[in-house]
C-alpha atoms as a PDB file:
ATOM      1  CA  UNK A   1     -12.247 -16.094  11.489  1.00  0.00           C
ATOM      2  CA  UNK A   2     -13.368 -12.462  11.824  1.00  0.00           C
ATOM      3  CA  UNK A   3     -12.645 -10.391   8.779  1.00  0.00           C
ATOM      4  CA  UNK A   4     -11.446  -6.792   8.340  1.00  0.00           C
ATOM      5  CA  UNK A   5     -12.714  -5.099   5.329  1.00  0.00           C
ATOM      6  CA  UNK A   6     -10.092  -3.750   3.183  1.00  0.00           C
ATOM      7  CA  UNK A   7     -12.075  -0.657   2.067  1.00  0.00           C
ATOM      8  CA  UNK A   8     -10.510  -1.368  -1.540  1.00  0.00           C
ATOM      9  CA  UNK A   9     -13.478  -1.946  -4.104  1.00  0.00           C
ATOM     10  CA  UNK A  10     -12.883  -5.484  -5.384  1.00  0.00           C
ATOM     11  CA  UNK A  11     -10.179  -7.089  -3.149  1.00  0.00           C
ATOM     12  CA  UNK A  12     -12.129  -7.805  -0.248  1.00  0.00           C
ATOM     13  CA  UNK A  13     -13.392 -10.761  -2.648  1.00  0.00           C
ATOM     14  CA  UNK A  14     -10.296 -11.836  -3.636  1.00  0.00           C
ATOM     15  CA  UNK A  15      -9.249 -12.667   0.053  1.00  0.00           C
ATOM     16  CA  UNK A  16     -12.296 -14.352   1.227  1.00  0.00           C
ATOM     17  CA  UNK A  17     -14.167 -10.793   2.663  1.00  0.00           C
ATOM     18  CA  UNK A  18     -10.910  -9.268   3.732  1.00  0.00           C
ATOM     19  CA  UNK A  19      -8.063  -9.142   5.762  1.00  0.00           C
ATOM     20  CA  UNK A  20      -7.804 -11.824   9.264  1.00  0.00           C
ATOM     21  CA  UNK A  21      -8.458  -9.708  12.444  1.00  0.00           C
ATOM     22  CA  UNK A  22      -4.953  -9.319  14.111  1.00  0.00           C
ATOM     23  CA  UNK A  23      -2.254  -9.287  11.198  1.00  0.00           C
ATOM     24  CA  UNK A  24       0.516  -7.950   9.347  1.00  0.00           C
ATOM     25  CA  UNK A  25       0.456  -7.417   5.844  1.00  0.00           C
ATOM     26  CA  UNK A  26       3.089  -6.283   3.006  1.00  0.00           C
ATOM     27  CA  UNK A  27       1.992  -4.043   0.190  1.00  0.00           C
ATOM     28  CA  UNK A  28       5.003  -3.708  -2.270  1.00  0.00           C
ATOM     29  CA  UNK A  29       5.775  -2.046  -5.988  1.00  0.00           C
ATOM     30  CA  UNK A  30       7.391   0.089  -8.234  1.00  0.00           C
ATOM     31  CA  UNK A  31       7.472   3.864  -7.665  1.00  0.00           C
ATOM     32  CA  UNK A  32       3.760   4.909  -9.058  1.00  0.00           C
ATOM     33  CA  UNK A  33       1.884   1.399  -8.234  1.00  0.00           C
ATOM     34  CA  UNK A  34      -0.711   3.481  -5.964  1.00  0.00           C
ATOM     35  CA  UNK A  35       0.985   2.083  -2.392  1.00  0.00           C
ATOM     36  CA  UNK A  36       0.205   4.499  -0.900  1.00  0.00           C
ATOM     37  CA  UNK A  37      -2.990   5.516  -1.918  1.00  0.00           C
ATOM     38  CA  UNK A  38      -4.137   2.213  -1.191  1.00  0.00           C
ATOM     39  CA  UNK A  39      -2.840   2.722   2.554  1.00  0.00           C
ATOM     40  CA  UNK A  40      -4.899   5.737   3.122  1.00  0.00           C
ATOM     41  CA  UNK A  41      -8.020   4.152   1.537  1.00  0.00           C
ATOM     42  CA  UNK A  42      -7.669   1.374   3.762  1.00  0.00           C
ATOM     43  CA  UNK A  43      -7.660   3.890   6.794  1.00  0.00           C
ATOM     44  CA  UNK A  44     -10.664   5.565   4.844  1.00  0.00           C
ATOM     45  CA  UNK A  45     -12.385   2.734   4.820  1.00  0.00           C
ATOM     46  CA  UNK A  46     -11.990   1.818   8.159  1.00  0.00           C
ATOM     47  CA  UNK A  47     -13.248   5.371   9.347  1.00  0.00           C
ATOM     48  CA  UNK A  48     -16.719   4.481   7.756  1.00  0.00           C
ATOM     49  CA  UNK A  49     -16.973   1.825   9.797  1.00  0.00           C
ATOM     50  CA  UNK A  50     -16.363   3.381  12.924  1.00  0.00           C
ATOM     51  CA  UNK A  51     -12.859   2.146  13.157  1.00  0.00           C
ATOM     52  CA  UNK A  52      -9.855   4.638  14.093  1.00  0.00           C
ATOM     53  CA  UNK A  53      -6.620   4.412  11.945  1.00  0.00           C
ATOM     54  CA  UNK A  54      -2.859   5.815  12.120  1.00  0.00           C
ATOM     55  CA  UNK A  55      -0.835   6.490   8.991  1.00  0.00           C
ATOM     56  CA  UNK A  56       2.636   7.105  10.087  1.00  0.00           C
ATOM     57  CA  UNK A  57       4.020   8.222   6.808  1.00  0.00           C
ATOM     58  CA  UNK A  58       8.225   7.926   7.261  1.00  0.00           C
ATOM     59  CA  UNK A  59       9.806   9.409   4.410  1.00  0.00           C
ATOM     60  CA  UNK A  60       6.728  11.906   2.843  1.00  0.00           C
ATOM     61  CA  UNK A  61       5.568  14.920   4.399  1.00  0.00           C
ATOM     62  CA  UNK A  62       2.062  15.629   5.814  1.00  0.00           C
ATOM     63  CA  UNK A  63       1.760  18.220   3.974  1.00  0.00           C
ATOM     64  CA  UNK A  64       2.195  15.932   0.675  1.00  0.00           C
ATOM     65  CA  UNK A  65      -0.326  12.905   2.374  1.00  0.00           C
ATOM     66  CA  UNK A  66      -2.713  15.754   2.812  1.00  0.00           C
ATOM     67  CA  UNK A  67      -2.516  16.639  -1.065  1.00  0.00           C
ATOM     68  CA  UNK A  68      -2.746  12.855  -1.512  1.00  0.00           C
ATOM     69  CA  UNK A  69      -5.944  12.375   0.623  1.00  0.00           C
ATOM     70  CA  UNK A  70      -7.421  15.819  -0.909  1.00  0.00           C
ATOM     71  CA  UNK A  71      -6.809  14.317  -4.898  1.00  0.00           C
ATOM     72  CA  UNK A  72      -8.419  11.456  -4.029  1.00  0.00           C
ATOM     73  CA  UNK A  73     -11.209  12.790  -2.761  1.00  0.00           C
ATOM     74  CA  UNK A  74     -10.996  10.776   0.431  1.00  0.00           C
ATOM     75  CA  UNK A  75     -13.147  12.173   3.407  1.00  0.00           C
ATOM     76  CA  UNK A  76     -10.636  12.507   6.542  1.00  0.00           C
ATOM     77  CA  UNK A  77     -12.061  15.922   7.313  1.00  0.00           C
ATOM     78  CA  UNK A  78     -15.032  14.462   9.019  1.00  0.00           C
ATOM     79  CA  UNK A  79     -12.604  12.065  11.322  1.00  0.00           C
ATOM     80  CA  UNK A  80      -9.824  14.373  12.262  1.00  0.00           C
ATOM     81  CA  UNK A  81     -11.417  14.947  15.699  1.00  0.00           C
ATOM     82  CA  UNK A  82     -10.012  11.899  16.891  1.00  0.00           C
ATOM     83  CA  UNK A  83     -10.586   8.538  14.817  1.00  0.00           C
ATOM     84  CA  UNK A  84      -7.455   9.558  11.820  1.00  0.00           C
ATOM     85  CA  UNK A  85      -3.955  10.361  12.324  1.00  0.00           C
ATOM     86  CA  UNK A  86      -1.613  11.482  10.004  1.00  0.00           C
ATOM     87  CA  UNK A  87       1.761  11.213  11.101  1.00  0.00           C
ATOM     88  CA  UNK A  88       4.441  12.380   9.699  1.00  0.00           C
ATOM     89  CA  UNK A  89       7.717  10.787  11.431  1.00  0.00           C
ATOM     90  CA  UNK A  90      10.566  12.226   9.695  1.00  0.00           C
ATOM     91  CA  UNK A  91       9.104  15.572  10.939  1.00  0.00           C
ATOM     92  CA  UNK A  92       8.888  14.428  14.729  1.00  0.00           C
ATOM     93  CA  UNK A  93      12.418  13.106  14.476  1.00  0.00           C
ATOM     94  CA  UNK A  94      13.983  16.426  13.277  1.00  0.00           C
ATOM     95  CA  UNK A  95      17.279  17.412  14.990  1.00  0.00           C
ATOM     96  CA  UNK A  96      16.671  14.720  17.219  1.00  0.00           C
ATOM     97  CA  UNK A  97      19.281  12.394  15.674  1.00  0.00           C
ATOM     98  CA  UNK A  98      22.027  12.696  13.945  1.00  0.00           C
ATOM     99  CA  UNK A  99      21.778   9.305  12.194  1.00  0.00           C
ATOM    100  CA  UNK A 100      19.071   9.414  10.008  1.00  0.00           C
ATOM    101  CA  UNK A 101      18.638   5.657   9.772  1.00  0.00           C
ATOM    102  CA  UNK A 102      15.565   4.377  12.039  1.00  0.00           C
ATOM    103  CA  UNK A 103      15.259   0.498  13.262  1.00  0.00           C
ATOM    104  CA  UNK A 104      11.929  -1.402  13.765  1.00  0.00           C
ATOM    105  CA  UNK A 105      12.430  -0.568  17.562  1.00  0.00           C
ATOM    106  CA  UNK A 106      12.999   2.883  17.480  1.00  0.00           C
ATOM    107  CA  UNK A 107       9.319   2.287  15.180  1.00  0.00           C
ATOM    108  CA  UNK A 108       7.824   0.541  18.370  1.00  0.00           C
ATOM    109  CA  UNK A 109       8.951   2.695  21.142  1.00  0.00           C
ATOM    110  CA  UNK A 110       7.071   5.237  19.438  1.00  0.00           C
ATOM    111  CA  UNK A 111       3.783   2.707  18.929  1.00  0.00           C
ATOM    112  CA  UNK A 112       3.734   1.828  22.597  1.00  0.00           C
ATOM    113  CA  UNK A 113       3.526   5.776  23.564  1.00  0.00           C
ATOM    114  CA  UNK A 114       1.134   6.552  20.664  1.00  0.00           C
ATOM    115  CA  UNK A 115      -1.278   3.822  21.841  1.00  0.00           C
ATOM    116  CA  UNK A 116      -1.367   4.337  25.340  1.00  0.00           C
ATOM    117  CA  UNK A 117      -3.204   7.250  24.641  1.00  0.00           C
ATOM    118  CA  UNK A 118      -5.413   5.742  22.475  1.00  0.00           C
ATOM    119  CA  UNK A 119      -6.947   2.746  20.781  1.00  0.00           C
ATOM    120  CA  UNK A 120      -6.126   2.103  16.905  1.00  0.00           C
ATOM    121  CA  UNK A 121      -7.830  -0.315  14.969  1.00  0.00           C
ATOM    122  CA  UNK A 122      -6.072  -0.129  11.817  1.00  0.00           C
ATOM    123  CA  UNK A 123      -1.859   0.894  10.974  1.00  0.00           C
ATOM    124  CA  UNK A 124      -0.573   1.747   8.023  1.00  0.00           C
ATOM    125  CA  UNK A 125       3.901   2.553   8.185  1.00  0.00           C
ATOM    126  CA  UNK A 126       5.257   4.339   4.735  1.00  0.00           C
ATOM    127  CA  UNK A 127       7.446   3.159   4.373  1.00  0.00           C
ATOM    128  CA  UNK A 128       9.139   0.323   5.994  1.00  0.00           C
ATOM    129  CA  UNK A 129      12.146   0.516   2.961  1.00  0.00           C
ATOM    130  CA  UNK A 130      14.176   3.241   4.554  1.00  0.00           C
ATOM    131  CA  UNK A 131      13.935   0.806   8.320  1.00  0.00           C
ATOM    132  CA  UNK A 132      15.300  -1.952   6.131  1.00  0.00           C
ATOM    133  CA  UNK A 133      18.522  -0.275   5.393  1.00  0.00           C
ATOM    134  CA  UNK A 134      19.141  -0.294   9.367  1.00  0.00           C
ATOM    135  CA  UNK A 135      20.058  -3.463   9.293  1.00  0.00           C
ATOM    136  CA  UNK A 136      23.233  -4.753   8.376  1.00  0.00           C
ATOM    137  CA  UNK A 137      22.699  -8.638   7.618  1.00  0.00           C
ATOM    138  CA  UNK A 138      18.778 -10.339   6.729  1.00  0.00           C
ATOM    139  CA  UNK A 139      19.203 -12.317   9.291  1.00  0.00           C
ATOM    140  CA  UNK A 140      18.544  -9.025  11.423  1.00  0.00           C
ATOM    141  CA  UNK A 141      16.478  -7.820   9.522  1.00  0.00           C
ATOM    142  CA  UNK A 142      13.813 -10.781   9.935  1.00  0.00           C
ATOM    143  CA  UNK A 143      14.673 -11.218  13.553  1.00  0.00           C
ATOM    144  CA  UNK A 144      13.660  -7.512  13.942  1.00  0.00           C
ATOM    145  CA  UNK A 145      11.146  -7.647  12.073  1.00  0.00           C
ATOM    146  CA  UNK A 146       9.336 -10.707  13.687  1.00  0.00           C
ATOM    147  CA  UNK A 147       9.500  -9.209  16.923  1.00  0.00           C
ATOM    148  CA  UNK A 148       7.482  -5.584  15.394  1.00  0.00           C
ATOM    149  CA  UNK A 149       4.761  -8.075  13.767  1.00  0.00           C
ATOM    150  CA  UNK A 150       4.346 -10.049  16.993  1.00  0.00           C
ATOM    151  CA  UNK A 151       4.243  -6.803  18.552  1.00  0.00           C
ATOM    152  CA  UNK A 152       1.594  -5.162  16.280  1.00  0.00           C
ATOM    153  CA  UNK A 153      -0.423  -8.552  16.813  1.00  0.00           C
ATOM    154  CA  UNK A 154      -0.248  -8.090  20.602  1.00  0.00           C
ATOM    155  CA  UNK A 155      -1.924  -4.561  19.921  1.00  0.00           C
ATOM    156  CA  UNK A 156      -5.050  -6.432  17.840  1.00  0.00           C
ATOM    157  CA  UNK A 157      -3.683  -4.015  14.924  1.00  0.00           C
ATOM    158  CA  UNK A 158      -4.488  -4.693  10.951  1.00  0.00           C
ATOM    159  CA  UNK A 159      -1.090  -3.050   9.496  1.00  0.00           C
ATOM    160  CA  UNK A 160      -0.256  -2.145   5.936  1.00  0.00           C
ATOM    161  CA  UNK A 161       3.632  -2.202   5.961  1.00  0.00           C
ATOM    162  CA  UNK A 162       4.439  -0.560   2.662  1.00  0.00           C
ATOM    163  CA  UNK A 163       7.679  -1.129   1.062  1.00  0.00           C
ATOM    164  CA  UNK A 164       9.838  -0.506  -2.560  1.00  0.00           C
ATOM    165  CA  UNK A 165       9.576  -3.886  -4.584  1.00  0.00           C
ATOM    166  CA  UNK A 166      13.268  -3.136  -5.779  1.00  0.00           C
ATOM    167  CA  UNK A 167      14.560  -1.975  -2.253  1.00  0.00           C
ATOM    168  CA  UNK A 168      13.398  -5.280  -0.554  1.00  0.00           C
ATOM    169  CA  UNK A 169      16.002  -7.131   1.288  1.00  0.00           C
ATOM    170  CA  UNK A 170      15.791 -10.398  -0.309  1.00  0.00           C
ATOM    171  CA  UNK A 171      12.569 -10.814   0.261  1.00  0.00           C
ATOM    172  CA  UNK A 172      12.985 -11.569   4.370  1.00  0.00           C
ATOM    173  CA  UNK A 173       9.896  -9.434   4.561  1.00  0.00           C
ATOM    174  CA  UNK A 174       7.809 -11.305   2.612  1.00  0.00           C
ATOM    175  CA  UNK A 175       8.862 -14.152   5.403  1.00  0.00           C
ATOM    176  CA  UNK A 176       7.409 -12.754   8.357  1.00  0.00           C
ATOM    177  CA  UNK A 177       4.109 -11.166   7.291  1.00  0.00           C
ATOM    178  CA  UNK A 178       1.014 -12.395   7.117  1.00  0.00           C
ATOM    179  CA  UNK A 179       0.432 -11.712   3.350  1.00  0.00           C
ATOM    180  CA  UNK A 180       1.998 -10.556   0.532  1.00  0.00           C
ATOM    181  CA  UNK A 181       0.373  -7.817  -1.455  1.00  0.00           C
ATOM    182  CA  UNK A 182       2.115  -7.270  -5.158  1.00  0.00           C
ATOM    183  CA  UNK A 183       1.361  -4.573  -6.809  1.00  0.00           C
ATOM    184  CA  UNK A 184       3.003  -3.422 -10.659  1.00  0.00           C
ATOM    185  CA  UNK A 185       2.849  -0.442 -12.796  1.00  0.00           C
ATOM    186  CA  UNK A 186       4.042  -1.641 -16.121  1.00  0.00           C
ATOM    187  CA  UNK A 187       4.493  -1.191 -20.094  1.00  0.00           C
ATOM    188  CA  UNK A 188       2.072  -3.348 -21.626  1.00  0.00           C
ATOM    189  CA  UNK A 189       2.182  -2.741 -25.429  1.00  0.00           C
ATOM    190  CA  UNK A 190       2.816   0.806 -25.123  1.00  0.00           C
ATOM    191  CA  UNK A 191       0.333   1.759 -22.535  1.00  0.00           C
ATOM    192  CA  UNK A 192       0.813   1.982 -18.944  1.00  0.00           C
ATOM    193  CA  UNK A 193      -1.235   0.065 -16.468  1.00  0.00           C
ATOM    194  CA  UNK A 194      -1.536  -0.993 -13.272  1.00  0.00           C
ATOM    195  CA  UNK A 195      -2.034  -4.484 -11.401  1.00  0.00           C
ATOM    196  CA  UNK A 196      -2.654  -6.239  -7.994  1.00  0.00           C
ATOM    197  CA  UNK A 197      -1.907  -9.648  -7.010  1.00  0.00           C
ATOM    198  CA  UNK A 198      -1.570 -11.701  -3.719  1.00  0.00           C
ATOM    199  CA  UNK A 199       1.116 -14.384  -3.718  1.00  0.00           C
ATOM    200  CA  UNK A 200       0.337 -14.934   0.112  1.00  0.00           C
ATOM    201  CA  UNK A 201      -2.131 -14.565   2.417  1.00  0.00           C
ATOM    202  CA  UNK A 202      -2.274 -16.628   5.492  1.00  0.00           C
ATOM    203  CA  UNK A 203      -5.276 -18.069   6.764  1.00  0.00           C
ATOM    204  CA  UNK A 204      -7.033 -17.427   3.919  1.00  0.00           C
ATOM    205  CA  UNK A 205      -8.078 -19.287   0.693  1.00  0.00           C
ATOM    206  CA  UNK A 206      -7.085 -15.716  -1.526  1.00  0.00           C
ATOM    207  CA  UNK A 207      -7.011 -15.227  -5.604  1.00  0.00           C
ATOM    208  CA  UNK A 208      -3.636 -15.900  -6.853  1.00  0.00           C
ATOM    209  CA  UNK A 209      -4.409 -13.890 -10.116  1.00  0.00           C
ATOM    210  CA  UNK A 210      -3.158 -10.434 -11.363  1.00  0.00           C
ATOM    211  CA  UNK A 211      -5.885  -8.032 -11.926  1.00  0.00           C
ATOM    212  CA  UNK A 212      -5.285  -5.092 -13.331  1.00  0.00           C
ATOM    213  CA  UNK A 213      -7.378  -1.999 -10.988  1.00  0.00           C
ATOM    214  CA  UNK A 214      -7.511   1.355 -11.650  1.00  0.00           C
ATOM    215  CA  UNK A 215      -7.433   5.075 -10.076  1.00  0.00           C
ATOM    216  CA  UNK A 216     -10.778   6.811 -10.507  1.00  0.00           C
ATOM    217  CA  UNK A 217     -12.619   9.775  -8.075  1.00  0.00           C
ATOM    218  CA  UNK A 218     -12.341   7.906  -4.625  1.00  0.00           C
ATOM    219  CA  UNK A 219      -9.252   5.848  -5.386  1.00  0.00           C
ATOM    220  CA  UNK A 220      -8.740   2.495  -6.347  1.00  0.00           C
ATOM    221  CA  UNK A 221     -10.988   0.128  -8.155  1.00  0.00           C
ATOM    222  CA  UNK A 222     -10.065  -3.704  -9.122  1.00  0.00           C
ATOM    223  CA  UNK A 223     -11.554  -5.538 -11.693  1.00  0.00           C
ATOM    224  CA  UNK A 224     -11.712  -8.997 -10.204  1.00  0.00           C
ATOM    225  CA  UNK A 225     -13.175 -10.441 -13.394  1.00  0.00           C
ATOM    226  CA  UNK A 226      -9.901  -9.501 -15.764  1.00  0.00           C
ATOM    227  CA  UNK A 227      -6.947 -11.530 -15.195  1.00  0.00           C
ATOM    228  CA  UNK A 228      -3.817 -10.597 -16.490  1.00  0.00           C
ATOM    229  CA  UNK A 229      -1.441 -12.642 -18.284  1.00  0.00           C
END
């Protein structure tokens, strides 16, 4: 199976060189667990590679994701002619409706117009928590949500769909992915830290550890060696 580099120093060897070609993944934590800085180095990392990526940021402005992307010292600047876009939905769906509650079709209705104007190799949605609230039951929640992932799969996307560990709804999302990506920002003793750790990964023979990773100049860095206990 072809593999998609993650562009995250250290996890591409905790799933086997990365993620399958063609699939959905959920990244979930606590507010201040790096989600979405480890969205927009995934897009980064696919821009080195030659790949083009979409962030379509739902709740944040683009303003904000550009401070984000600027702290980090991740290189968009270089792409912006074409290979990165930064979208920022809640912007294009100003005055536009009066509910402000989106659904996961509303989501692909504006995929299929974004992509017939171009080619995307890699997705990332921040975040899919707000979508969830759409729904009134889980059991349309998954069904909605099974039909996005089997239409991001259709579109040979990779896609990062980020979410609020405490806001998930029952964990139905954690269903219909392809993987489960955990990751905690926690009180350990009296000092903060952070931690990664896949409980599921289809297709794949992953690390079911937590490692703890941290933020340096460039973004994230794991340390696949240290497990946590």
């Amino acid at each position: 199976m072809n593999r998609i580099s993650s562009g995250i120093k250290g996890l591409d060897s905790l799933t086997q060189g990365g993620f399958p070609e063609r699939s959905v993944h959920l990244l979930r934590g606590p507010t201040g667990s790096a989600k979405t800085l480890l969205g927009l180095q995934f897009i980064q990392g696919g821009l080195e590679k030659g790949d083009k990526g979409l962030f379509l940021s739902i709740e944040e402005s683009r303003e904000n994701m550009r401070r984000a992307i600027e702290s980090f010292d991740l290189e968009w600047e270089p792409y912006e002619s074409g290979s990165s876009y930064l979208v920022d939905y809640g912007e294009l769906r100003r005055g536009d409706l009066e509910d402000s509650l989106i659904g996961f079709q509303e989501l692909q209705e504006f995929l299929v117009n974004f992509l017939s104007g171009d080619d995307v190799d890699r997705l990332v949605v921040d975040s899919i928590s707000a979508v969830s609230l759409y729904y009134s039951s889980p059991e349309k929640l998954r069904r909605s949500l099974f039909e996005f992932c089997r239409f991001l799969k259709e579109k040979d996307l990779v896609t990062l769909l980020i979410t609020e560990s405490d806001q998930s709804r029952l964990g139905v999302e954690g269903f219909v992915t392809d993987s489960v990506i955990n990751l905690d920002y926690e009180d350990f003793e009296g000092e903060f830290r952070r931690s990664i750790k896949i409980s599921k990964m289809r297709f794949t023979k992953h690390d079911p550890y937590k490692h703890p990773f941290l933020i340096l100049d460039g973004g994230i860095e794991i340390s696949v060696q240290e497990i946590l206990r």
